[in-house]
N, C-alpha and C. Protein backbone atom coordinates (compact mmCIF):
# COMPACT_ATOMS: atom_id res chain seq x y z
N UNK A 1 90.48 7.86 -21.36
CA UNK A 1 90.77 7.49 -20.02
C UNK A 1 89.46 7.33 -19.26
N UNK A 2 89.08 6.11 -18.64
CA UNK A 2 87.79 6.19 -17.72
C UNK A 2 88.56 6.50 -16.11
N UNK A 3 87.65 6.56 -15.65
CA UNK A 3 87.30 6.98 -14.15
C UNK A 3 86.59 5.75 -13.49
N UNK A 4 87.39 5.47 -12.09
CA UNK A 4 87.09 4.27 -11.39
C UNK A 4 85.97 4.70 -10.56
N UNK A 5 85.00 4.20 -10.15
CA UNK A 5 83.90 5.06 -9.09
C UNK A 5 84.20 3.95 -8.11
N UNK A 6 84.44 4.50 -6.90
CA UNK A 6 85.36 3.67 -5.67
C UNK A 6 83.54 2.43 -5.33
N UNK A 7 83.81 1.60 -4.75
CA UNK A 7 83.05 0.54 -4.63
C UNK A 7 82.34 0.94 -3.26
N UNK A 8 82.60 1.43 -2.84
CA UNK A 8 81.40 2.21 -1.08
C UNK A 8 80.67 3.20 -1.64
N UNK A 9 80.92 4.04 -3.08
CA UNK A 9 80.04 4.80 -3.33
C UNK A 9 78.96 3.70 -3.68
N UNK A 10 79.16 2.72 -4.61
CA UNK A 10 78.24 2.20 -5.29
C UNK A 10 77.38 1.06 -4.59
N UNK A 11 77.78 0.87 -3.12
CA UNK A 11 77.13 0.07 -2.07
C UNK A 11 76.17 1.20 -1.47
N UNK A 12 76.45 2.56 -0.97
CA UNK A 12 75.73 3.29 -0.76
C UNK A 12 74.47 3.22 -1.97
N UNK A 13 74.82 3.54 -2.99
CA UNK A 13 73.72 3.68 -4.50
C UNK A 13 72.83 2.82 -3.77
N UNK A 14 73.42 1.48 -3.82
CA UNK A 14 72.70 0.74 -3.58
C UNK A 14 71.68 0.11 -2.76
N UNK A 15 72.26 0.76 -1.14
CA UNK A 15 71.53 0.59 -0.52
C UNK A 15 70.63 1.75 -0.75
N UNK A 16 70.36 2.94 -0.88
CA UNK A 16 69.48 3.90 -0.65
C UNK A 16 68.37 3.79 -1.72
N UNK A 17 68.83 2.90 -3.25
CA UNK A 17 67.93 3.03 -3.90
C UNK A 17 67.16 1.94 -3.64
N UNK A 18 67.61 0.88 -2.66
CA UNK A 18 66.73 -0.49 -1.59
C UNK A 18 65.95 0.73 -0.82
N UNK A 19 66.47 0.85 -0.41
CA UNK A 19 65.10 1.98 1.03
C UNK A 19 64.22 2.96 0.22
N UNK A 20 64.69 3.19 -0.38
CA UNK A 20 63.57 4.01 -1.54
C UNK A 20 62.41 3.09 -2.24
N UNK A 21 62.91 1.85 -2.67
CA UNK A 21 61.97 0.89 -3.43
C UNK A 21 61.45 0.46 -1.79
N UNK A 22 61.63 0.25 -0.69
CA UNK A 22 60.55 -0.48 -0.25
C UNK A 22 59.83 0.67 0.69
N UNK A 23 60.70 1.58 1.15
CA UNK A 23 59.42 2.62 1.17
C UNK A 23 58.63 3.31 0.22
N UNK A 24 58.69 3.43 -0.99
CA UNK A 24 57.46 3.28 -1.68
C UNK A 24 56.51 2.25 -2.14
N UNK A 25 57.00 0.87 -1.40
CA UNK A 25 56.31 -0.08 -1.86
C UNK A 25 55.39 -0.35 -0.35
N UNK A 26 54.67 0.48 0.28
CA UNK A 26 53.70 0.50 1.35
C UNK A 26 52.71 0.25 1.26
N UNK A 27 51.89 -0.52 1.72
CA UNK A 27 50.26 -0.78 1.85
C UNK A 27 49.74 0.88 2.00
N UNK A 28 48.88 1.77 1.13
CA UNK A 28 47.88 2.92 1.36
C UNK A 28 47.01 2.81 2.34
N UNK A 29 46.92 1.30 2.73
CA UNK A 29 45.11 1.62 3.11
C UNK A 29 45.39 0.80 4.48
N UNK A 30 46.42 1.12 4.63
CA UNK A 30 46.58 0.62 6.33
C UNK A 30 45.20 1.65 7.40
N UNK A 31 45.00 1.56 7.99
CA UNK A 31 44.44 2.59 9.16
C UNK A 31 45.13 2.45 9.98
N UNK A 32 45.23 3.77 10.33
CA UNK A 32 46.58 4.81 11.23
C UNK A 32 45.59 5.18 12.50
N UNK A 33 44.65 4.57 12.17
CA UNK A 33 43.48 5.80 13.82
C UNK A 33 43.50 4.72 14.51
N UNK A 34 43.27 4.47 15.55
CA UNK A 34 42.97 3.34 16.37
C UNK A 34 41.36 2.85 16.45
N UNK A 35 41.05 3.82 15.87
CA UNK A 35 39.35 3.07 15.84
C UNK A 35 39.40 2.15 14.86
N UNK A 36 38.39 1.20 14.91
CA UNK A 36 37.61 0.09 14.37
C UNK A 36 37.18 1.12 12.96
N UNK A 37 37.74 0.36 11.51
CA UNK A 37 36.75 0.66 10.52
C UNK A 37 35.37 0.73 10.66
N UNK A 38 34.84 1.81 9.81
CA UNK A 38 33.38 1.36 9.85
C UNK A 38 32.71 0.69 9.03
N UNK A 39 32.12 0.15 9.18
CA UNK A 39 31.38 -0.73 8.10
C UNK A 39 30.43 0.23 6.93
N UNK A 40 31.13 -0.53 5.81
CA UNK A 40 30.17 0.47 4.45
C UNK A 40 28.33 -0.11 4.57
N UNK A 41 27.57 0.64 4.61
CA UNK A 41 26.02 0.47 4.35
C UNK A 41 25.91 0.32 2.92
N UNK A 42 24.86 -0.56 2.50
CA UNK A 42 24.36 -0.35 1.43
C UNK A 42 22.99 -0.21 1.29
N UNK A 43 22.72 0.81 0.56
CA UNK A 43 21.06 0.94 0.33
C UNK A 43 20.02 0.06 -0.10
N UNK A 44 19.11 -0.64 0.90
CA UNK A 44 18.78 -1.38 0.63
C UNK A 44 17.51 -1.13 -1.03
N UNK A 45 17.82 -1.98 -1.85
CA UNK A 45 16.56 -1.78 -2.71
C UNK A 45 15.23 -1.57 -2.65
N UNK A 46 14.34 -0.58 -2.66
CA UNK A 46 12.75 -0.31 -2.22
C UNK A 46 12.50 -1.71 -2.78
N UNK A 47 11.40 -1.95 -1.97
CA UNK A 47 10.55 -3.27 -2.05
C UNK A 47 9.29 -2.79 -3.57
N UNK A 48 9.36 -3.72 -3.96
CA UNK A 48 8.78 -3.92 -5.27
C UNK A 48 7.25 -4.41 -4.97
N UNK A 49 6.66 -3.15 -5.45
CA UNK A 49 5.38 -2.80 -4.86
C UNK A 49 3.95 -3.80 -5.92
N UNK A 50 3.16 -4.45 -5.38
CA UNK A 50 2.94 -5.30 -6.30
C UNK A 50 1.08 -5.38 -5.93
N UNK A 51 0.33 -5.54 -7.22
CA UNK A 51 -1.72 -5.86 -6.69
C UNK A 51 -1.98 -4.51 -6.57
N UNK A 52 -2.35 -4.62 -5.49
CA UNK A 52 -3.40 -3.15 -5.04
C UNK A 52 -2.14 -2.02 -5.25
N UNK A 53 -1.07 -1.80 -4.08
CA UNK A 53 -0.54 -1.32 -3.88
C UNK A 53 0.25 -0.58 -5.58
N UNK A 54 0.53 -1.33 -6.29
CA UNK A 54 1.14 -0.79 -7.22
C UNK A 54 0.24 -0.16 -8.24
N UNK A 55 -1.06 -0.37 -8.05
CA UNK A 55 -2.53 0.13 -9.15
C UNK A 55 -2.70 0.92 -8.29
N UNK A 56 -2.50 1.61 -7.11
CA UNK A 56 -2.89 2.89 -6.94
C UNK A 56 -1.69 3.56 -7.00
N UNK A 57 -0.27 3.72 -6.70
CA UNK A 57 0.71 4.06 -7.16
C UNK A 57 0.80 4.50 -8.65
N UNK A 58 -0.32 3.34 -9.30
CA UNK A 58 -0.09 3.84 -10.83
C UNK A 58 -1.30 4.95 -10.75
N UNK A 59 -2.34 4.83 -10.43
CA UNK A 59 -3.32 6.33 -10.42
C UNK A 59 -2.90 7.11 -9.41
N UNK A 60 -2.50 7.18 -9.13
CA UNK A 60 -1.05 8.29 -7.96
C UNK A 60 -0.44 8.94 -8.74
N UNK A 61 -0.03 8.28 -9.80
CA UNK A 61 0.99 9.19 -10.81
C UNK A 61 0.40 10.12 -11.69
N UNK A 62 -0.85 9.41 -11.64
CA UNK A 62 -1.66 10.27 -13.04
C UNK A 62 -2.02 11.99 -12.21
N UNK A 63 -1.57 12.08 -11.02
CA UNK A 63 -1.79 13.33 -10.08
C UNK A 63 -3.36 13.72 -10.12
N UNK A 64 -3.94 13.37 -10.06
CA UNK A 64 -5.39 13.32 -9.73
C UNK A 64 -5.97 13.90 -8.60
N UNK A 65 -6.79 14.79 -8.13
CA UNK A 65 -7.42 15.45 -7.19
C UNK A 65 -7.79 14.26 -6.06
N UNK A 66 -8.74 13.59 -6.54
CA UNK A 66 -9.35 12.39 -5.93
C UNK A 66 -9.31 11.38 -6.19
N UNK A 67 -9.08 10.48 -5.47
CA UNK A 67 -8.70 8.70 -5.83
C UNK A 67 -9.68 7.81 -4.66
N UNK A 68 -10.31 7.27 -5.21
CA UNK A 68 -11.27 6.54 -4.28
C UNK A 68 -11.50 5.02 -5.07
N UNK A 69 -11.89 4.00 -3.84
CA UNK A 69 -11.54 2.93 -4.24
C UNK A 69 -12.90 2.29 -4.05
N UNK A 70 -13.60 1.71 -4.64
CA UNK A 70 -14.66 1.18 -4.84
C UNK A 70 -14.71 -0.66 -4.42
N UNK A 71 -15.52 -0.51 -3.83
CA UNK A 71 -15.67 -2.51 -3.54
C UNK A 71 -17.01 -2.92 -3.18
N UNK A 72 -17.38 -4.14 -3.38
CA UNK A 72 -18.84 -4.53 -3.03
C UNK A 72 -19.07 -4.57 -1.73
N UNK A 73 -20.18 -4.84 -1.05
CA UNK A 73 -20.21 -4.66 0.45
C UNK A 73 -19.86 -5.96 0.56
N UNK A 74 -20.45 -7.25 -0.38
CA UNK A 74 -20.48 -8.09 0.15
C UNK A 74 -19.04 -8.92 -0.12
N UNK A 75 -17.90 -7.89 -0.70
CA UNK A 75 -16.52 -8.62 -0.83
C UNK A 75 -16.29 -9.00 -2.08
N UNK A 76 -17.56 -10.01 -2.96
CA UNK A 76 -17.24 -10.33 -3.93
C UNK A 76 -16.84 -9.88 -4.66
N UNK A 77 -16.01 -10.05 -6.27
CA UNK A 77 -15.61 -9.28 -7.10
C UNK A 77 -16.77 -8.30 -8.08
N UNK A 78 -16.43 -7.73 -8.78
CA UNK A 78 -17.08 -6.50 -9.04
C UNK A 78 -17.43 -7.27 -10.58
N UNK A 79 -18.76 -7.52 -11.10
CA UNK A 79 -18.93 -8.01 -12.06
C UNK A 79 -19.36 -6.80 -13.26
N UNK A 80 -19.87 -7.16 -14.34
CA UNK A 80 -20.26 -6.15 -15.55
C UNK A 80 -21.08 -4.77 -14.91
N UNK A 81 -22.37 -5.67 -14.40
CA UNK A 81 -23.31 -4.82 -13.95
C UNK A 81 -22.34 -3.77 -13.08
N UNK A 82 -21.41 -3.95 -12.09
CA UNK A 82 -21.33 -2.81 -11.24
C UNK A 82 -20.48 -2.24 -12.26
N UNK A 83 -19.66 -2.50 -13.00
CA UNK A 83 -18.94 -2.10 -13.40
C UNK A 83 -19.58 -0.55 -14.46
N UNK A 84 -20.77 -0.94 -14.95
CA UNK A 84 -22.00 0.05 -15.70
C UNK A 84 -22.19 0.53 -14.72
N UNK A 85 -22.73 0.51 -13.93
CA UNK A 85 -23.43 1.31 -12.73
C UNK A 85 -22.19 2.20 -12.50
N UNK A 86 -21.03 1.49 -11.72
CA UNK A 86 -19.94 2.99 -11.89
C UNK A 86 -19.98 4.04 -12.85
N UNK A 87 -19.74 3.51 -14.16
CA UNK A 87 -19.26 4.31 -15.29
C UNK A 87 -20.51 5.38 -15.38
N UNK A 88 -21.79 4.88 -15.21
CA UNK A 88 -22.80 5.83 -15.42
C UNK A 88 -22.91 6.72 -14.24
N UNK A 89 -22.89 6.38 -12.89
CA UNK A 89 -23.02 7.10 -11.99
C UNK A 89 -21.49 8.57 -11.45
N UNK A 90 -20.79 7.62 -12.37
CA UNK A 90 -19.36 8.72 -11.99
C UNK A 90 -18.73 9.01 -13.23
N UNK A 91 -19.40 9.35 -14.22
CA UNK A 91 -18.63 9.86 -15.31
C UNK A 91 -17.36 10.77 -15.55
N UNK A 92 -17.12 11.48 -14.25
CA UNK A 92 -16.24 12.89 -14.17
C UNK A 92 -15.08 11.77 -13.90
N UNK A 93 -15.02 10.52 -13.52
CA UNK A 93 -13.94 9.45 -13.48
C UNK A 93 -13.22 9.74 -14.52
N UNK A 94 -11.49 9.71 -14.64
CA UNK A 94 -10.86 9.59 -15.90
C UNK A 94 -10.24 7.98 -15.96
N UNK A 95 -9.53 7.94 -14.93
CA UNK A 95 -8.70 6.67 -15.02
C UNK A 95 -9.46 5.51 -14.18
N UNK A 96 -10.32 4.14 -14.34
CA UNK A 96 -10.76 3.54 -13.95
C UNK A 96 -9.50 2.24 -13.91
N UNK A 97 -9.05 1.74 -12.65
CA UNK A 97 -8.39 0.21 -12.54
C UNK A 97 -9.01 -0.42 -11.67
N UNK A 98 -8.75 -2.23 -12.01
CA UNK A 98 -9.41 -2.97 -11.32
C UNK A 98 -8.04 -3.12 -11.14
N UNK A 99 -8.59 -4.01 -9.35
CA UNK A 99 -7.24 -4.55 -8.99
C UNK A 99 -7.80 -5.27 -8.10
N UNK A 100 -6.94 -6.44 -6.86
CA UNK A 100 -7.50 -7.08 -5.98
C UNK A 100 -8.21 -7.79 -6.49
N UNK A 101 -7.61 -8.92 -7.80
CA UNK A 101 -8.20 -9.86 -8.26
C UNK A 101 -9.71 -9.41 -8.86
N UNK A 102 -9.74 -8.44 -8.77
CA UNK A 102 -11.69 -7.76 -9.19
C UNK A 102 -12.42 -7.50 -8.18
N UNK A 103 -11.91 -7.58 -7.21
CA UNK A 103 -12.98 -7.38 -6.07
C UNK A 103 -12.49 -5.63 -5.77
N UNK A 104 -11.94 -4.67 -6.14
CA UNK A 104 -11.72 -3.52 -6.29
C UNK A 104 -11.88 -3.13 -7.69
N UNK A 105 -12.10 -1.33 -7.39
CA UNK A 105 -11.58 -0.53 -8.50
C UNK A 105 -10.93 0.83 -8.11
N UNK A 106 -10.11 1.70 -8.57
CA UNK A 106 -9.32 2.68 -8.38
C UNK A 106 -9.89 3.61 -9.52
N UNK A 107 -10.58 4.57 -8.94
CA UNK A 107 -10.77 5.66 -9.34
C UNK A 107 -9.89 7.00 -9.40
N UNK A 108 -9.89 7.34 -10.12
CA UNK A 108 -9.23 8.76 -10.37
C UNK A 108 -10.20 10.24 -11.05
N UNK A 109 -9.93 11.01 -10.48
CA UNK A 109 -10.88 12.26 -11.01
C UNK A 109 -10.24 13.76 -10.72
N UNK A 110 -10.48 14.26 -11.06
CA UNK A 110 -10.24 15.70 -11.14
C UNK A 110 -11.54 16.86 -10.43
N UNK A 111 -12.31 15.88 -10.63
CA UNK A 111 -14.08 16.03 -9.68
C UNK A 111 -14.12 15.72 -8.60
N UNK A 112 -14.57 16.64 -7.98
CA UNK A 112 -15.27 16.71 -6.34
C UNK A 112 -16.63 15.30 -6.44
N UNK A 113 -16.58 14.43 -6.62
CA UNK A 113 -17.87 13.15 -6.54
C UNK A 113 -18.75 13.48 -5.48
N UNK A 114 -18.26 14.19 -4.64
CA UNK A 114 -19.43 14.22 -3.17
C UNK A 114 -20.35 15.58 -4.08
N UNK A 115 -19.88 16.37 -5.11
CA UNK A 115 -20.80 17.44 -6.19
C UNK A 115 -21.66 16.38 -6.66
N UNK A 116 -20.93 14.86 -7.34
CA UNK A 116 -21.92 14.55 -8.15
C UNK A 116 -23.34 13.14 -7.17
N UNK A 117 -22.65 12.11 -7.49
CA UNK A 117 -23.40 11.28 -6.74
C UNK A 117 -22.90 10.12 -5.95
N UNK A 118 -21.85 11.00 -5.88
CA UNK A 118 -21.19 9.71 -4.47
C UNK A 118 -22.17 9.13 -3.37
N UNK A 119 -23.02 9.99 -2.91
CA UNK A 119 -24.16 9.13 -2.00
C UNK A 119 -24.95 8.65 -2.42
N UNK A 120 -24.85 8.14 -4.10
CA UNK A 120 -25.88 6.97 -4.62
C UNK A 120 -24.87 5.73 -5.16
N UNK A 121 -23.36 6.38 -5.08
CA UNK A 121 -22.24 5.09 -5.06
C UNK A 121 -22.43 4.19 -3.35
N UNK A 122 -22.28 4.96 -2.57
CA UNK A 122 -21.86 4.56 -1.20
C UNK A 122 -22.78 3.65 -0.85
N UNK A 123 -24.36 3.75 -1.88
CA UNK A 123 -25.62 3.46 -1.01
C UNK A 123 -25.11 1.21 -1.40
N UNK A 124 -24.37 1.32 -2.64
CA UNK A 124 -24.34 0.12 -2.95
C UNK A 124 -22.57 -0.62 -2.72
N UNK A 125 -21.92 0.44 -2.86
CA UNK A 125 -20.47 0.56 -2.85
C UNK A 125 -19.50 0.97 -1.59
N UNK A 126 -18.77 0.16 -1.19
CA UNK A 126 -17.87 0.39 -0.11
C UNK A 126 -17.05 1.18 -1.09
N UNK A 127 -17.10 2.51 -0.48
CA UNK A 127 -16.09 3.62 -0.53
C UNK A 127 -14.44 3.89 0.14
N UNK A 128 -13.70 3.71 -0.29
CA UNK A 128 -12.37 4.43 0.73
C UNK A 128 -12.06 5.79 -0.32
N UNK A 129 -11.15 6.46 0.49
CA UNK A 129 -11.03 7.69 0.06
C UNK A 129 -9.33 7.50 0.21
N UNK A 130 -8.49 7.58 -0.65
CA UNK A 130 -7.20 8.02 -1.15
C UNK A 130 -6.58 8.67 -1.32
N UNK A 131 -7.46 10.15 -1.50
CA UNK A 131 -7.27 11.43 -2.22
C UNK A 131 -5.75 11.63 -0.81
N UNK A 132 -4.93 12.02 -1.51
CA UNK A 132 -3.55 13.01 -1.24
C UNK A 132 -4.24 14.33 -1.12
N UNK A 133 -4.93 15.13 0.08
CA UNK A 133 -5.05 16.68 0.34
C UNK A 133 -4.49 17.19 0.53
């Protein structure tokens, strides 16, 4: 023997399992506050450090006491000869770079130079001083 299920039950079924499907079928990401979204930031990428700037960055890393930058007075680039004259006059140098097309060099040391003969570099050599104290 079956059982008749009266036809208002099964309009009810029906409607409630309609209000169930479309209230769970809701947009999440409505905003409910009355403020204005905020806008997402994005971090801009560091600028890509390039020449001088990135050859002392690279003797920056080597953590070095003193970093001093060597140049001719008269601008031009730094040919053989100065290049001997450095090496002999500042030996306590570890990391030597040219940069600035040659008209620089980037020193690195672990040595106090004003001990050795920095005032017989300076006498021919534009000096800057770098050193992180």
């Amino acid at each position: 023997m079956t059982r008749k299920i009266p036809t208002s039950g099964l309009i009810g079924l029906a409607v409630l399992s309609a209000a169930l499907l479309l209230m769970s079928c809701t947009r999440s990401n409505i905003n409910t506050s009355s403020s204005p979204a905020e806008p997402t930031t994005q971090a801009s990428p560091s600028p890509v450090k390039t020449g001088f700037e990135a050859d002392l960055d690279y003797v920056n890393r080597g953590q070095y006491t003193y970093v001093l930058v060597f140049s001719r007075k008269d601008g031009k680039p730094l040919d053989k000869n100065d290049g001997a004259y450095l090496r002999t006059n500042a030996p306590q140098v570890v990391d030597w770079v040219t940069t600035d097309q040659g008209k620089k060099v980037i020193a690195g040391t672990n040595f106090n130079l004003e001990k050795g003969n920095l005032n017989l570099l300076k006498k021919r050599f534009v000096v800057e001083d770098y050193s992180s104290k």
